[in-house]
C-alpha atoms as a PDB file:
ATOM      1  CA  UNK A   1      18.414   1.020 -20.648  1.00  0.00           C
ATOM      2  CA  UNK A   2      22.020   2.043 -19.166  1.00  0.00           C
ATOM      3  CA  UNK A   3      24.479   0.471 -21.185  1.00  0.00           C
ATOM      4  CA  UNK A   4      27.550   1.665 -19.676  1.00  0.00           C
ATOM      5  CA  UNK A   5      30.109  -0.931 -17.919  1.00  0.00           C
ATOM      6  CA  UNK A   6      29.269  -0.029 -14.368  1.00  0.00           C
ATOM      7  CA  UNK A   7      25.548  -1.395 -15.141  1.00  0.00           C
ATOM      8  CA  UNK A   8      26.901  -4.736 -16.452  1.00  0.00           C
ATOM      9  CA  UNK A   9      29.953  -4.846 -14.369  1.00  0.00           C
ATOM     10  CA  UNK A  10      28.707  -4.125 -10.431  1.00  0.00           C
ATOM     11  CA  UNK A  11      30.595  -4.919  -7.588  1.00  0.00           C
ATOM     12  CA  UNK A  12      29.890  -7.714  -5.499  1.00  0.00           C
ATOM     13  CA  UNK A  13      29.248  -7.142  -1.997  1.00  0.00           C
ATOM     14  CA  UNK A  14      30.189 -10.589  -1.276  1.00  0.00           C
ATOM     15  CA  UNK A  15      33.079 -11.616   1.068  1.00  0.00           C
ATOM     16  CA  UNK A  16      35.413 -12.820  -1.967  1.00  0.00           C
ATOM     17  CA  UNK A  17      36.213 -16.325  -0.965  1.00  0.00           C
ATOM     18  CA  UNK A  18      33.815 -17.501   1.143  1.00  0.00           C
ATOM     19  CA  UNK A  19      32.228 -20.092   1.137  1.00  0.00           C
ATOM     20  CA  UNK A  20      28.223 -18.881   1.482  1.00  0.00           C
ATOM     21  CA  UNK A  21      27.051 -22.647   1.972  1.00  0.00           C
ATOM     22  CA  UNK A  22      28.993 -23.706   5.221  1.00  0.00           C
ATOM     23  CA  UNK A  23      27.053 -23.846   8.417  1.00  0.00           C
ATOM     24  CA  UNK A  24      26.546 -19.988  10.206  1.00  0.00           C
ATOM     25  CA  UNK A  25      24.165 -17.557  10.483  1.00  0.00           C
ATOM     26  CA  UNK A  26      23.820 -14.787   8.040  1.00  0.00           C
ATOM     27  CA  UNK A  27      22.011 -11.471   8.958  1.00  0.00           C
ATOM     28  CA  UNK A  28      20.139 -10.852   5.452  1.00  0.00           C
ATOM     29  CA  UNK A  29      18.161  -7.240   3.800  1.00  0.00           C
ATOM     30  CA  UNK A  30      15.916  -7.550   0.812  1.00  0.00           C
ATOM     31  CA  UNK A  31      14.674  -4.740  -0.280  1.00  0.00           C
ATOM     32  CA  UNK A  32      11.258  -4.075  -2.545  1.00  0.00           C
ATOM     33  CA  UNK A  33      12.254  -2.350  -6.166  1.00  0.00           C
ATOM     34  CA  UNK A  34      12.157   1.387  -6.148  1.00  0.00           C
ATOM     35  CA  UNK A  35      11.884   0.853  -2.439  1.00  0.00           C
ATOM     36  CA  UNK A  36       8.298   0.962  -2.656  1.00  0.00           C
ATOM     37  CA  UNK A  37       5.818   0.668   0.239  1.00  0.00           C
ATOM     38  CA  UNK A  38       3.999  -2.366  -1.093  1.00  0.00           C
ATOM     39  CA  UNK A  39       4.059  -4.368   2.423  1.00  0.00           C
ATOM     40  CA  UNK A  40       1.939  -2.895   4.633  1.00  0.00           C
ATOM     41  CA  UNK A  41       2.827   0.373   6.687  1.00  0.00           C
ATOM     42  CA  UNK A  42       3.770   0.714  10.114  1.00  0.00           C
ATOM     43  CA  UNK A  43       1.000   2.319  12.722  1.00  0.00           C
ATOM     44  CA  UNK A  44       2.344   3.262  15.982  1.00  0.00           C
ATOM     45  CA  UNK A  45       5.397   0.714  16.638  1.00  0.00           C
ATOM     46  CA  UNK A  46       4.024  -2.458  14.706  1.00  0.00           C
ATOM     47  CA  UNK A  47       3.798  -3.241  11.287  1.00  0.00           C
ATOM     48  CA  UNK A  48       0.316  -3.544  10.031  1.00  0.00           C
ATOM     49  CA  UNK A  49       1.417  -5.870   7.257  1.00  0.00           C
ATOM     50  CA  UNK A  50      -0.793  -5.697   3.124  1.00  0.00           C
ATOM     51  CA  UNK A  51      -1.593  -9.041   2.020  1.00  0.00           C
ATOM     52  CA  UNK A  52       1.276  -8.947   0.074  1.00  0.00           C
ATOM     53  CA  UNK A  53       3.075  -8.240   3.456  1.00  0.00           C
ATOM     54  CA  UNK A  54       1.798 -11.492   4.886  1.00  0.00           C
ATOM     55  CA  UNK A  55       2.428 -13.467   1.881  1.00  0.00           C
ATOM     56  CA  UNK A  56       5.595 -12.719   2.120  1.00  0.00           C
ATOM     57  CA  UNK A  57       6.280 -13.649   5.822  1.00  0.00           C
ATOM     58  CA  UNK A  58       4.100 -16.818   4.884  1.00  0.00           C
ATOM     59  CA  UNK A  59       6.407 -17.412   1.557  1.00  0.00           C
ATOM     60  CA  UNK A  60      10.195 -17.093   4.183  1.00  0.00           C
ATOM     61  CA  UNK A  61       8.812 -19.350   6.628  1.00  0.00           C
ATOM     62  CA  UNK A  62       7.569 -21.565   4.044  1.00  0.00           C
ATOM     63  CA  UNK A  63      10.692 -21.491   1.825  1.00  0.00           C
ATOM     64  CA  UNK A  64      12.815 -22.680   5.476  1.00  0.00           C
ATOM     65  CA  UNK A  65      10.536 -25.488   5.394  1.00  0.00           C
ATOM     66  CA  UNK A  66      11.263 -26.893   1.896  1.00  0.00           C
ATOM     67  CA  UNK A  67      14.890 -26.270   2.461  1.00  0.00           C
ATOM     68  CA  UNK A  68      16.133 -28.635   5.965  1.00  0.00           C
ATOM     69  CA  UNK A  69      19.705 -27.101   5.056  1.00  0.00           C
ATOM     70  CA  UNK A  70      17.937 -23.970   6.373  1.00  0.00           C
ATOM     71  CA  UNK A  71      16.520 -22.927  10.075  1.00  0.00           C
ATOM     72  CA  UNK A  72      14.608 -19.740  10.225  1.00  0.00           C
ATOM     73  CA  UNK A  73      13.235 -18.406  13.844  1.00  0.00           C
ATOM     74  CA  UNK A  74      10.157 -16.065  13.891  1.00  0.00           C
ATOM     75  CA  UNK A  75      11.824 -13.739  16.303  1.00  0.00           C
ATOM     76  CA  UNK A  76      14.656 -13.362  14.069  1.00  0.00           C
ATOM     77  CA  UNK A  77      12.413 -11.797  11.020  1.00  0.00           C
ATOM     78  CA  UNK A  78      10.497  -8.530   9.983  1.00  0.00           C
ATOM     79  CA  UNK A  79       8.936  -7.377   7.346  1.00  0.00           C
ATOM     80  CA  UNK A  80       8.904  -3.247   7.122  1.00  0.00           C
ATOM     81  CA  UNK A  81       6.530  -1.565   4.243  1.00  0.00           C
ATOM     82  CA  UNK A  82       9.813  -1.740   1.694  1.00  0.00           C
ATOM     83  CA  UNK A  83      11.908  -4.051   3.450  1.00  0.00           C
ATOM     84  CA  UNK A  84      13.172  -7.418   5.092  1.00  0.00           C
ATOM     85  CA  UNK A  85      15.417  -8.366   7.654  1.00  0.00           C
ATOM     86  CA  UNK A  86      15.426 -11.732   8.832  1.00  0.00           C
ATOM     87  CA  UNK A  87      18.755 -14.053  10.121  1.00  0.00           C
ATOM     88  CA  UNK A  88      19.281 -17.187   7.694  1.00  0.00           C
ATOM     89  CA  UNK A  89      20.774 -20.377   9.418  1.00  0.00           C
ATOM     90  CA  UNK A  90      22.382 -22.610   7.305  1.00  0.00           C
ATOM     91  CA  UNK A  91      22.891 -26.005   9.596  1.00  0.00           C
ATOM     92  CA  UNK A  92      25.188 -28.972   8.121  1.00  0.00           C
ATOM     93  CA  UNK A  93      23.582 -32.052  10.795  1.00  0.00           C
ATOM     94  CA  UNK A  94      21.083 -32.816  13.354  1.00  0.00           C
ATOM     95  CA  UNK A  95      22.770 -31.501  16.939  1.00  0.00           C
ATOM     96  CA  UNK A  96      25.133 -29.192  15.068  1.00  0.00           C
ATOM     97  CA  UNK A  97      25.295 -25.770  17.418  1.00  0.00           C
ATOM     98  CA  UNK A  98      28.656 -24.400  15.598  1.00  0.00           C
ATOM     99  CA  UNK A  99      28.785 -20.942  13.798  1.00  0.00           C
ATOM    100  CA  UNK A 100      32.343 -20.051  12.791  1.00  0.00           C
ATOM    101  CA  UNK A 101      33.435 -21.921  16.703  1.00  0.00           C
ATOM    102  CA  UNK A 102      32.299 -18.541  18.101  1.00  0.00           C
ATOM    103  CA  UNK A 103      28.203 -18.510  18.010  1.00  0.00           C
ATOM    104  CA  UNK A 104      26.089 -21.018  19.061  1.00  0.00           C
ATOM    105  CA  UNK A 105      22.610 -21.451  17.463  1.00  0.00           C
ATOM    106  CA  UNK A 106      19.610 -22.916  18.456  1.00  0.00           C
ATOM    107  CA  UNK A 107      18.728 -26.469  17.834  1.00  0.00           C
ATOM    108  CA  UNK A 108      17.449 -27.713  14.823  1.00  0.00           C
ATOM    109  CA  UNK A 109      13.850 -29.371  14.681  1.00  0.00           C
ATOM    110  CA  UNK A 110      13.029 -31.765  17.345  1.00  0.00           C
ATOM    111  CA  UNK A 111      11.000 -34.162  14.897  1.00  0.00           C
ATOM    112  CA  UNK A 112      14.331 -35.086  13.624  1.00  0.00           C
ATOM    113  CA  UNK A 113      16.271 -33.140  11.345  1.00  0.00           C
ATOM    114  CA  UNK A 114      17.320 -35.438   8.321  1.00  0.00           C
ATOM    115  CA  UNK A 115      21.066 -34.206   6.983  1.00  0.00           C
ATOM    116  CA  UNK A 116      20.955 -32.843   3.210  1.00  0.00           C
ATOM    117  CA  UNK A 117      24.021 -31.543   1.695  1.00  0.00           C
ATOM    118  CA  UNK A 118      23.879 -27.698   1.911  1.00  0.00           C
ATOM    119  CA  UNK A 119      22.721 -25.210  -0.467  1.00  0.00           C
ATOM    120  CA  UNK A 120      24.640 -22.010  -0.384  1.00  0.00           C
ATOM    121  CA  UNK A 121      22.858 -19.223   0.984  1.00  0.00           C
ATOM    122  CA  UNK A 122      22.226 -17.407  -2.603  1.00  0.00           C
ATOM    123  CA  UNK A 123      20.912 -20.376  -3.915  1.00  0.00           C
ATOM    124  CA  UNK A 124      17.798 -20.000  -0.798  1.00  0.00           C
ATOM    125  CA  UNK A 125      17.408 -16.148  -1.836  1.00  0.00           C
ATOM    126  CA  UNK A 126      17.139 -16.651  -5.445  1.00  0.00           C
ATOM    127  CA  UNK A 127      14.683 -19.570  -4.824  1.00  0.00           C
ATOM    128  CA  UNK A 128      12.406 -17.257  -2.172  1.00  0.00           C
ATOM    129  CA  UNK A 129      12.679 -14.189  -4.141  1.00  0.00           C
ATOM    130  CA  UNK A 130      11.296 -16.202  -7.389  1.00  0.00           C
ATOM    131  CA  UNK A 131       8.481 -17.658  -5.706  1.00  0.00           C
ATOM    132  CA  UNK A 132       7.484 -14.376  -3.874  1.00  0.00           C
ATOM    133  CA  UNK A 133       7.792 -12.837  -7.715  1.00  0.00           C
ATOM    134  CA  UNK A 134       6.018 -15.202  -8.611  1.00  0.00           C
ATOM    135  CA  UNK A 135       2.978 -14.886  -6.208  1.00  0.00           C
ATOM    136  CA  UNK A 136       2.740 -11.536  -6.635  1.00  0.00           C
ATOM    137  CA  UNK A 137       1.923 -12.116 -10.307  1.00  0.00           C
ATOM    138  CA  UNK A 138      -0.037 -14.305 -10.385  1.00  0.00           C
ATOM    139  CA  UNK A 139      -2.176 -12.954  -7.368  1.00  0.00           C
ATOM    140  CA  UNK A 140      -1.912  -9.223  -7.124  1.00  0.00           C
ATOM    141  CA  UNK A 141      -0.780  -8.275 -10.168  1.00  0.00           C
ATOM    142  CA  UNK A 142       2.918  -6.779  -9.287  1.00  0.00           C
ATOM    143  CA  UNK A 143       5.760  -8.043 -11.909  1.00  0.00           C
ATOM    144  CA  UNK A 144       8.213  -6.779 -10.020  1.00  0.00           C
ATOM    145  CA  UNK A 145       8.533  -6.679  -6.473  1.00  0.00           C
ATOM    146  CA  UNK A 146      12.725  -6.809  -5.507  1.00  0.00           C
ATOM    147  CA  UNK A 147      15.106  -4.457  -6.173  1.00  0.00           C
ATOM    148  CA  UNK A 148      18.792  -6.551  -7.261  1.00  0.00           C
ATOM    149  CA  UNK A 149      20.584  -8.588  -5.352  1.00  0.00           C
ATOM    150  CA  UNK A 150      20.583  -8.305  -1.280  1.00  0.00           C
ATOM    151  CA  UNK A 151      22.530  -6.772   1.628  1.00  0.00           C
ATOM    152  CA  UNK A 152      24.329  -9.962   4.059  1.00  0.00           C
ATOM    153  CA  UNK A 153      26.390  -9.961   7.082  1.00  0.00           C
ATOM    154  CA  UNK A 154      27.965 -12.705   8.034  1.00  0.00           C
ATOM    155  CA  UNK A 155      27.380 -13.468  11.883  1.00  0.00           C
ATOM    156  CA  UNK A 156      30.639 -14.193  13.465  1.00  0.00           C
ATOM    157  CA  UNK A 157      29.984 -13.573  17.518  1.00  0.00           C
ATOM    158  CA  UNK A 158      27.316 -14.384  19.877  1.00  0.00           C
ATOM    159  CA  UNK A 159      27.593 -10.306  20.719  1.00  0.00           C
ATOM    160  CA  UNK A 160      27.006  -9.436  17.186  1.00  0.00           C
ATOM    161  CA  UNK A 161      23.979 -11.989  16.765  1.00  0.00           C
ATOM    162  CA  UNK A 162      22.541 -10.556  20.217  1.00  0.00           C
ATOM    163  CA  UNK A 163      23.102  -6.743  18.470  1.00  0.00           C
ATOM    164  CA  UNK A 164      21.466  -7.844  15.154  1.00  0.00           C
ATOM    165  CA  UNK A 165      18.265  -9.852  16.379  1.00  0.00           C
ATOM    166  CA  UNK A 166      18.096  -6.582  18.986  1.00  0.00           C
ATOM    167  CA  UNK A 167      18.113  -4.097  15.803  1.00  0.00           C
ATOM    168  CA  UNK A 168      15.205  -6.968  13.857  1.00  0.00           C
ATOM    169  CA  UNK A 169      13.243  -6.249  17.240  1.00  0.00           C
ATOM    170  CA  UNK A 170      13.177  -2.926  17.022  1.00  0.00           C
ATOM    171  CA  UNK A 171      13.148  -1.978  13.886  1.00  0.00           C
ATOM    172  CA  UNK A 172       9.282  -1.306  13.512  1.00  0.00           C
ATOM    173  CA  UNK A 173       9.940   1.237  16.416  1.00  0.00           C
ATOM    174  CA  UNK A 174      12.362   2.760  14.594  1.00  0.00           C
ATOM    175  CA  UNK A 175      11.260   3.240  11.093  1.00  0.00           C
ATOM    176  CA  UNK A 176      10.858   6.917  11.175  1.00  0.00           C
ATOM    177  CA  UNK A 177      14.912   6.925  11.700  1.00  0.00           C
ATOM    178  CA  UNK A 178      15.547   3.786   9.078  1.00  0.00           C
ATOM    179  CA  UNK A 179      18.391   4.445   6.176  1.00  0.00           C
ATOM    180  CA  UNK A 180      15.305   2.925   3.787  1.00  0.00           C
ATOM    181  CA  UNK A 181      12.426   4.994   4.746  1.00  0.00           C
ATOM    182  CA  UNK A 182      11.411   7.156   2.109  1.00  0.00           C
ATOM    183  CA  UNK A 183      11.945  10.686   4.348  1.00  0.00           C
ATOM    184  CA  UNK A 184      15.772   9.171   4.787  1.00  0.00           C
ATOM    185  CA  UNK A 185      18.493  11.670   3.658  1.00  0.00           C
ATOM    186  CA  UNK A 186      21.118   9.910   1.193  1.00  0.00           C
ATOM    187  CA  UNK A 187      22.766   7.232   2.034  1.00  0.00           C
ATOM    188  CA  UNK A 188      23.920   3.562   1.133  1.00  0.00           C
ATOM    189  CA  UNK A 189      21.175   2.041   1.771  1.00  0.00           C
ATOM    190  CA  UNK A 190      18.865   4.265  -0.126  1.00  0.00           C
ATOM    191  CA  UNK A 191      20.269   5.081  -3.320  1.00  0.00           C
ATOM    192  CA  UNK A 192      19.199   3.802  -6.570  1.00  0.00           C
END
């Protein structure tokens, strides 16, 4: 095991300051460990997602249901064979359409949204990472499944929500030109 300080002492990608459990929408990247292709592969333009692939859409949607602090749109998620995108609302009230007084977001659910104080949005990656983890042990035999931490941008226009739910869309049809697929030259994104 690496022992030297930069192992122990990485630098947060975090916006140092802000507060990660106030109402907005946060564009979010989890990537598998080793950036393994353990979620299915993509045949033409669409994903043709493993059962592990599907358990994990099953697991986000599922994880926005336990958590009413959280609204999660199917449009606005994709699983790739190494790799998620999806956006992560974080809503404070029934009726609330405010993100940072610039983007509005779609309401919450009609049956009556019941207020909860929010969770910050680490606290709903940590919990959906662990229960994928978890899952994956238990039925497929895979002890590991994420690589550390995550990649999140903080939505702060209606133009830059449009841009990112455009690039979610297409990112199937784009895969051969993705920063994480495994033909990729170096870069950021793909670097252990």
């Amino acid at each position: 095991m690496d022992q030297s300080p930069r192992f122990f002492h990485r630098r947060s990608i975090r916006l140092q300051g802000y507060d990660y459990s106030q109402p907005g929408g946060y564009f979010i990247t989890l990537v598998t460990d080793h950036r393994a292709e353990i979620f299915g592969s993509i045949v033409g333009n669409a994903v043709q997602l493993s059962v592990l692939g599907q358990m994990v859409r099953e697991e986000w949607f599922r994880s926005g249901e336990i958590r009413k602090e959280i609204c999660l749109f199917e449009d606005e998620f994709v699983v790739m064979p190494n790799h998620i995108h999806g956006i992560v609302w974080i809503v404070r009230k029934e009726g609330e359409e405010i993100l940072n007084d610039n983007v509005k977001i779609r309401s919450t659910d009609k049956d009556g949204y019941r207020p909860q104080k929010a969770k910050s949005l680490a606290s709903y990656i940590a919990g959906y990472k662990s229960v994928v983890t978890s899952r994956a042990g238990r039925d497929h035999a895979i002890s590991t499944v994420w690589q550390r931490s995550y990649y999140e941008h903080i939505l702060r226009s209606e133009k830059e929500h449009q841009h990112i739910w455009n690039y979610i869309d297409a990112n199937p049809q784009r895969w051969l030109e993705d920063q994480l697929h495994p033909c990729a030259s170096l870069n950021p994104f793909n670097q252990s």
